[in-house]
PDB file of N, CA and C in Angstrom:
ATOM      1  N   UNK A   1      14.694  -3.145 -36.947  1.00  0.00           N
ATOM      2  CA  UNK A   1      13.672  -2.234 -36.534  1.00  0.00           C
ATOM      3  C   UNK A   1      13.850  -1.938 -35.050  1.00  0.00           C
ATOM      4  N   UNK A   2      13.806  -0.966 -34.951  1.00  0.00           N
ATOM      5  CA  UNK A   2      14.489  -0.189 -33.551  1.00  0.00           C
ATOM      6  C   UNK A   2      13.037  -0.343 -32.660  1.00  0.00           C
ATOM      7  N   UNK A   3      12.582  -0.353 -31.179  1.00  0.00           N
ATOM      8  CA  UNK A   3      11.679  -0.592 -30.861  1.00  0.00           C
ATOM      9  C   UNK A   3      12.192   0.670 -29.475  1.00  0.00           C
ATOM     10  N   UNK A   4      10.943   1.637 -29.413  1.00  0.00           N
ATOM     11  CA  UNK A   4      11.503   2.613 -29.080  1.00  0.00           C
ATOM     12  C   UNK A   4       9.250   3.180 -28.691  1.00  0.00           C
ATOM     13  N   UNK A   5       9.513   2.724 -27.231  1.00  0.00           N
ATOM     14  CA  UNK A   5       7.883   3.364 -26.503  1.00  0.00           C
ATOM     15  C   UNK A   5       7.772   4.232 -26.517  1.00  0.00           C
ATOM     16  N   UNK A   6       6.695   5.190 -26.988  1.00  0.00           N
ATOM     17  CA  UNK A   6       6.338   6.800 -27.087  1.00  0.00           C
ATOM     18  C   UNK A   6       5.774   6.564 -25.391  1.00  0.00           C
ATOM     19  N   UNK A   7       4.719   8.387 -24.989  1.00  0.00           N
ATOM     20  CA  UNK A   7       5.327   8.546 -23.950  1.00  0.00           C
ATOM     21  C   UNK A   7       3.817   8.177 -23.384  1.00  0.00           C
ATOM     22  N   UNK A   8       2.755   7.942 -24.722  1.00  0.00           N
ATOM     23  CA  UNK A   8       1.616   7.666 -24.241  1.00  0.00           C
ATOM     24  C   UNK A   8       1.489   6.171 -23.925  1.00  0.00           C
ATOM     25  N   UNK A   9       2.257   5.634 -24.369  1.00  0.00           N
ATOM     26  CA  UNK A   9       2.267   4.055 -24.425  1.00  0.00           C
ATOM     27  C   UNK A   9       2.851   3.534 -23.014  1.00  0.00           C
ATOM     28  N   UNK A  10       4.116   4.551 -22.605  1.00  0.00           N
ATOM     29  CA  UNK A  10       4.203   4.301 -21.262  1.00  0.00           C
ATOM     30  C   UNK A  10       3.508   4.517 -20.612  1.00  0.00           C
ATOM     31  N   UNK A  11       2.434   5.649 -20.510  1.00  0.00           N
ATOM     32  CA  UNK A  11       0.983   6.155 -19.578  1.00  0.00           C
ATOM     33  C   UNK A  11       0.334   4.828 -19.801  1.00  0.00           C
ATOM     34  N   UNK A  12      -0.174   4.523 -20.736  1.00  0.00           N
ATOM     35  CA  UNK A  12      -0.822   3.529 -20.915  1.00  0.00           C
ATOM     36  C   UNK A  12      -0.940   2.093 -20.173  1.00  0.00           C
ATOM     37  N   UNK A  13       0.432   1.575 -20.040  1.00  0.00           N
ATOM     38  CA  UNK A  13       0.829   0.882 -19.051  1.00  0.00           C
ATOM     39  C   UNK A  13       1.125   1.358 -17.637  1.00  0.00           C
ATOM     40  N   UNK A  14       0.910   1.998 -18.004  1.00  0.00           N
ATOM     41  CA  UNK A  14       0.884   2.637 -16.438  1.00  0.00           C
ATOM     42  C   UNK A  14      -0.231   2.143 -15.648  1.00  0.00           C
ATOM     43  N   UNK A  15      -1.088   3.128 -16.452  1.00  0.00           N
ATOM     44  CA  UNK A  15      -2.605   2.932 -16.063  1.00  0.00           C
ATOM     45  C   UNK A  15      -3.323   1.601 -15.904  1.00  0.00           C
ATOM     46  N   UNK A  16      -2.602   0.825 -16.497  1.00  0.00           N
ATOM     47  CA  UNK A  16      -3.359  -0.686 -17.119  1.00  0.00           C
ATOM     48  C   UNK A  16      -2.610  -1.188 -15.649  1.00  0.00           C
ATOM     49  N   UNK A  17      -1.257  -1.204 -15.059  1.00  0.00           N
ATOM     50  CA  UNK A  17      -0.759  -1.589 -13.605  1.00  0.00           C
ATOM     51  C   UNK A  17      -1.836  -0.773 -12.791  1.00  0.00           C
ATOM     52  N   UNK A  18      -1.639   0.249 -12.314  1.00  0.00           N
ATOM     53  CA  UNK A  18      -2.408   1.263 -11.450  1.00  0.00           C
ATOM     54  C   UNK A  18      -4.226   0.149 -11.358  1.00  0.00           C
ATOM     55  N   UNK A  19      -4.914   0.174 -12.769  1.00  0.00           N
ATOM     56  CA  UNK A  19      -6.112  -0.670 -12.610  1.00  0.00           C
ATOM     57  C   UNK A  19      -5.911  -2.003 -12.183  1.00  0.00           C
ATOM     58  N   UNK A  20      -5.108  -2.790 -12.573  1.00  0.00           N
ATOM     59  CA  UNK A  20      -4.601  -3.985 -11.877  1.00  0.00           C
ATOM     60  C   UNK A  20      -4.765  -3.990 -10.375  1.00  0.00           C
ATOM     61  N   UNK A  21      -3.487  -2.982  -9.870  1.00  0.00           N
ATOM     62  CA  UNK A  21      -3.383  -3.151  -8.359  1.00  0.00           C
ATOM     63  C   UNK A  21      -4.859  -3.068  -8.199  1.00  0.00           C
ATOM     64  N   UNK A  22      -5.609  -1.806  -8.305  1.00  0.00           N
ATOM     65  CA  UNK A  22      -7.361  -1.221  -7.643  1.00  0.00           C
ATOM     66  C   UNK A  22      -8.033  -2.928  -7.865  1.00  0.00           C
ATOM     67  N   UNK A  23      -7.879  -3.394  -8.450  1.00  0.00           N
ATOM     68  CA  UNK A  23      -8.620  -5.231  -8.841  1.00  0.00           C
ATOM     69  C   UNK A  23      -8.194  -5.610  -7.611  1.00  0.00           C
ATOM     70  N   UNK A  24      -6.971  -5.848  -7.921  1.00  0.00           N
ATOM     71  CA  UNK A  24      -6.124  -6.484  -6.486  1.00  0.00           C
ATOM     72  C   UNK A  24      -7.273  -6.433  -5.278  1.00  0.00           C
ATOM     73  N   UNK A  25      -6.364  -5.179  -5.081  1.00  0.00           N
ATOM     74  CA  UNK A  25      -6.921  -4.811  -3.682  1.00  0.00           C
ATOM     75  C   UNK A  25      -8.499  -5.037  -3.411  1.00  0.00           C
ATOM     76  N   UNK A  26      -9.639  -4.347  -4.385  1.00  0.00           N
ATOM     77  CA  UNK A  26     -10.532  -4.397  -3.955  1.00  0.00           C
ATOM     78  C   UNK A  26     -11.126  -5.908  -3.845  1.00  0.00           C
ATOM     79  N   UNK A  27     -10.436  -7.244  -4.830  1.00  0.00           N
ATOM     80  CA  UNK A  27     -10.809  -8.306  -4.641  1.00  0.00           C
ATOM     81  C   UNK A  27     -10.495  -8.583  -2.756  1.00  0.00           C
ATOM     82  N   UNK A  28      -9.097  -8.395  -2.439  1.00  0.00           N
ATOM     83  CA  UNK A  28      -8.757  -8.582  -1.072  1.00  0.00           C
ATOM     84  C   UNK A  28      -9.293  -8.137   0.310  1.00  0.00           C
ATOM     85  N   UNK A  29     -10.078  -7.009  -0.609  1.00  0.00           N
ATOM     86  CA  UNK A  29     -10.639  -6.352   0.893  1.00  0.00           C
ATOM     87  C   UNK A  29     -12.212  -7.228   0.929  1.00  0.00           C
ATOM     88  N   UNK A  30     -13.003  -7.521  -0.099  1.00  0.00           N
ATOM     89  CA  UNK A  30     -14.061  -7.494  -0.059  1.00  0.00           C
ATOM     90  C   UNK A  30     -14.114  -9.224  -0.057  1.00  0.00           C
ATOM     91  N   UNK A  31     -12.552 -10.234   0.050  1.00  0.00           N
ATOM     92  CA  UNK A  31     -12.913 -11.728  -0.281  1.00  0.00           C
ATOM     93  C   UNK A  31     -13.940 -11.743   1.450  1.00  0.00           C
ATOM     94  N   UNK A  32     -14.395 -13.003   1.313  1.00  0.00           N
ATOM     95  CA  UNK A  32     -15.081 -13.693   2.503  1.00  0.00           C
ATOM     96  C   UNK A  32     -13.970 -14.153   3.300  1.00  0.00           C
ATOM     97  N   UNK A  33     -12.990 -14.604   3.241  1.00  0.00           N
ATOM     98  CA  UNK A  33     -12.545 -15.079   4.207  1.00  0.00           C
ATOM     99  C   UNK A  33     -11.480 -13.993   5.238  1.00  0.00           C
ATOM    100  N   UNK A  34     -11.716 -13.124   4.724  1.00  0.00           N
ATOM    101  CA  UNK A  34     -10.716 -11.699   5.672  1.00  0.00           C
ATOM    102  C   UNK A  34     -11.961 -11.445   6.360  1.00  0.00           C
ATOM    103  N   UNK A  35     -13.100 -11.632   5.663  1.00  0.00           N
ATOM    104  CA  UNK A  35     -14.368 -10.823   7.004  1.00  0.00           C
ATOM    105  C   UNK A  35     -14.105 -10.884   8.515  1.00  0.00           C
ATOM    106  N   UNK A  36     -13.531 -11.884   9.541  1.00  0.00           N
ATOM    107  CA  UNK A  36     -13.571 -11.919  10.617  1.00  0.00           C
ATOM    108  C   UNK A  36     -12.484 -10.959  10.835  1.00  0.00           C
ATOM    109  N   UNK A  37     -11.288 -11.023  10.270  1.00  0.00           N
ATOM    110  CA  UNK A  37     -10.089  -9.744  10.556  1.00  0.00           C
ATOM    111  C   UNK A  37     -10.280  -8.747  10.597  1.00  0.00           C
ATOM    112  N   UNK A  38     -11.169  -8.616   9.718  1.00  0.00           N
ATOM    113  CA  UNK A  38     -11.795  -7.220   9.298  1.00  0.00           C
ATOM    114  C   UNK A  38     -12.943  -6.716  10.367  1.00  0.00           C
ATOM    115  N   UNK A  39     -13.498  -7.587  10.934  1.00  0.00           N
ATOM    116  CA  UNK A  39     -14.666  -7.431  11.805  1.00  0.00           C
ATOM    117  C   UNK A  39     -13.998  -6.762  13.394  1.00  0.00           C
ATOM    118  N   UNK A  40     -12.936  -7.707  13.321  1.00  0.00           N
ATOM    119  CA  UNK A  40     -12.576  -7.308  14.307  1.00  0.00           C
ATOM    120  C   UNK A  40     -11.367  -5.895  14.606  1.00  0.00           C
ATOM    121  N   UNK A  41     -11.150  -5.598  13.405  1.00  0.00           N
ATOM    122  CA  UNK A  41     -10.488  -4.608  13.714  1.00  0.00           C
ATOM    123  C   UNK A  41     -11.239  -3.121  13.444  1.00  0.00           C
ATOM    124  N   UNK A  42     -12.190  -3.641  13.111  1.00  0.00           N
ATOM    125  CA  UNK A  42     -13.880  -2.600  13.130  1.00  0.00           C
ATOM    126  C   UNK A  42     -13.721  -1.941  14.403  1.00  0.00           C
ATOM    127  N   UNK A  43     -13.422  -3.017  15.593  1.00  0.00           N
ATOM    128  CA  UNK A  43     -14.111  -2.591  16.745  1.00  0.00           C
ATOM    129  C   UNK A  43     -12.892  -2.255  17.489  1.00  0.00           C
ATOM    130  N   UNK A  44     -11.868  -1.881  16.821  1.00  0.00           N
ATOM    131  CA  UNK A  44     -10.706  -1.645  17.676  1.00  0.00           C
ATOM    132  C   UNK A  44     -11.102  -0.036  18.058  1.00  0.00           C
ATOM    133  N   UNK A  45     -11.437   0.909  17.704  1.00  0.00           N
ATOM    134  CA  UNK A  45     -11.369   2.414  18.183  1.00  0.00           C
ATOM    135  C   UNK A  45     -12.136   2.001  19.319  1.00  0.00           C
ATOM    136  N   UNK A  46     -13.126   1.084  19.436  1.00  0.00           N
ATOM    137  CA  UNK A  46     -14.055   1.172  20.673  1.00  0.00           C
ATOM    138  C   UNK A  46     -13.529   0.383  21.798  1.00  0.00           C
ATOM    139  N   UNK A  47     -12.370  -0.382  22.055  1.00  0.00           N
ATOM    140  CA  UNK A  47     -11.568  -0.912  23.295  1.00  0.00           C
ATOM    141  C   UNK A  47     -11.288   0.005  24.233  1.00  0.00           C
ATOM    142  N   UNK A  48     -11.769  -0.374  25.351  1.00  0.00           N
ATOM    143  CA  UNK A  48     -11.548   0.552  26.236  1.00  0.00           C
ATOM    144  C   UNK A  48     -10.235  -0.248  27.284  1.00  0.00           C
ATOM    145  N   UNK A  49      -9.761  -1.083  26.844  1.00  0.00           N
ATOM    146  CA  UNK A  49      -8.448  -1.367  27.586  1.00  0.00           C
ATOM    147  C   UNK A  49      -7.765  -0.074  27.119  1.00  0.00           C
ATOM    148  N   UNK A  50      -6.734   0.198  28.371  1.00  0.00           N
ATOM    149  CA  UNK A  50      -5.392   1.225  27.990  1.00  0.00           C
ATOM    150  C   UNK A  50      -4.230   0.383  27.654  1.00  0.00           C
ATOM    151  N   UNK A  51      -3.531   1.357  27.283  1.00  0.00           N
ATOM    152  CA  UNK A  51      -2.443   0.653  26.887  1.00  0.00           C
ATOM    153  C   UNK A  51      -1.716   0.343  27.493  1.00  0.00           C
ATOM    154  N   UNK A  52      -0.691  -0.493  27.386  1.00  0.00           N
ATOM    155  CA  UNK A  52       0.568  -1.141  28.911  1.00  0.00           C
ATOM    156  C   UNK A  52       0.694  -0.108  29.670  1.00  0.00           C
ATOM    157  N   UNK A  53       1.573   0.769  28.612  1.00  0.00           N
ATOM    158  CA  UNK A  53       2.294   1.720  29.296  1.00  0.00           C
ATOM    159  C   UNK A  53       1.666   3.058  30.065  1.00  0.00           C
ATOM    160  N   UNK A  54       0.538   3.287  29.642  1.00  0.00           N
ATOM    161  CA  UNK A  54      -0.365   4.296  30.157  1.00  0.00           C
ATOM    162  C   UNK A  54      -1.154   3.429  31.454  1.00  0.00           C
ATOM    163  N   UNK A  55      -1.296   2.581  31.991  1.00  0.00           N
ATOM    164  CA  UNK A  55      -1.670   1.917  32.568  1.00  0.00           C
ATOM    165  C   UNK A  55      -1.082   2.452  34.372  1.00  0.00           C
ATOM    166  N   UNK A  56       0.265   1.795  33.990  1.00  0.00           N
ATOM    167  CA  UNK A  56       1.250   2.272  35.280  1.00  0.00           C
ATOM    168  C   UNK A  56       1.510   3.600  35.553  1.00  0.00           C
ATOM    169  N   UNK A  57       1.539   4.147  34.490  1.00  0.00           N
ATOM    170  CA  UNK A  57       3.040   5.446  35.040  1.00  0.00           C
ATOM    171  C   UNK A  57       2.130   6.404  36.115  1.00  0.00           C
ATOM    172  N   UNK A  58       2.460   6.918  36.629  1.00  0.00           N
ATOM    173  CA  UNK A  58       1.750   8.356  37.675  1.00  0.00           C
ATOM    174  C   UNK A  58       1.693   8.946  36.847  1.00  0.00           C
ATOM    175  N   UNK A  59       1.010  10.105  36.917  1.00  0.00           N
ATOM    176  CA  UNK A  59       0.847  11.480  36.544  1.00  0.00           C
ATOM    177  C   UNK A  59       1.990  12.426  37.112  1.00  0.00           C
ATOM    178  N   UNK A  60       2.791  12.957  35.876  1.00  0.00           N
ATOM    179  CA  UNK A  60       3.471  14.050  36.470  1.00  0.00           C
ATOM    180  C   UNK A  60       3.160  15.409  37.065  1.00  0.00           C
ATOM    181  N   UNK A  61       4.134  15.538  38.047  1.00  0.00           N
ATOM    182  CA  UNK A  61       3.604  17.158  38.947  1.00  0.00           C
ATOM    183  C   UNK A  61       4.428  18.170  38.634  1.00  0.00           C
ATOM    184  N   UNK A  62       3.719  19.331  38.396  1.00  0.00           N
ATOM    185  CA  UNK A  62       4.779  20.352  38.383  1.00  0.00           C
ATOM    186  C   UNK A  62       5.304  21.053  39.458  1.00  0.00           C
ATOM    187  N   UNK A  63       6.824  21.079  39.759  1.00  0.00           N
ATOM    188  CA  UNK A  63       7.032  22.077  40.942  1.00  0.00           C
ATOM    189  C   UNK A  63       6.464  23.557  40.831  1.00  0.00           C
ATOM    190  N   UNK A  64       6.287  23.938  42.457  1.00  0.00           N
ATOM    191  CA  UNK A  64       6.207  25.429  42.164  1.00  0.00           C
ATOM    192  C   UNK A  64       6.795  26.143  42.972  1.00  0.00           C
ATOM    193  N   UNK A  65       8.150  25.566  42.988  1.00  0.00           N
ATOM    194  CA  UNK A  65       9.413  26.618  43.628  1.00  0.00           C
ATOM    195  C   UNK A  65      10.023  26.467  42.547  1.00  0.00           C
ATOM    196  N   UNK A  66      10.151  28.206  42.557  1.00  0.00           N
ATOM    197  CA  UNK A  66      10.968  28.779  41.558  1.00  0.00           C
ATOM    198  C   UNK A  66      12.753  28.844  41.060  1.00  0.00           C
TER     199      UNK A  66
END
């Protein structure tokens, strides 16, 4: 007996991985013990340190001889 997956059966598994990973993940984002990682990278847009490199450099000038 030849064993031969139609094309819904591959969707099927598809879908059944695809819902897996969404488990995954949403178990990982929402465990308790990532909360502090997570907390803290909450507040990263609001750091007002600059960055290394923006720190030093001057501001460039434009000449104005032509």
């Amino acid at each position: 007996m030849a064993s031969v997956m139609s094309s819904g059966m591959i969707r099927g598994l598809g879908t059944v991985v695809v819902f897996l990973a969404f488990v995954g993940l949403a178990l990982w984002v929402f465990s308790g013990k990532r909360s502090p990682e997570f907390a803290e990278a909450r507040l990263l847009p609001f750091a007002d340190e600059p960055l290394s490199g923006e720190a030093t450099q001057e501001p460039e000038t434009r000449s104005t001889r032509p």
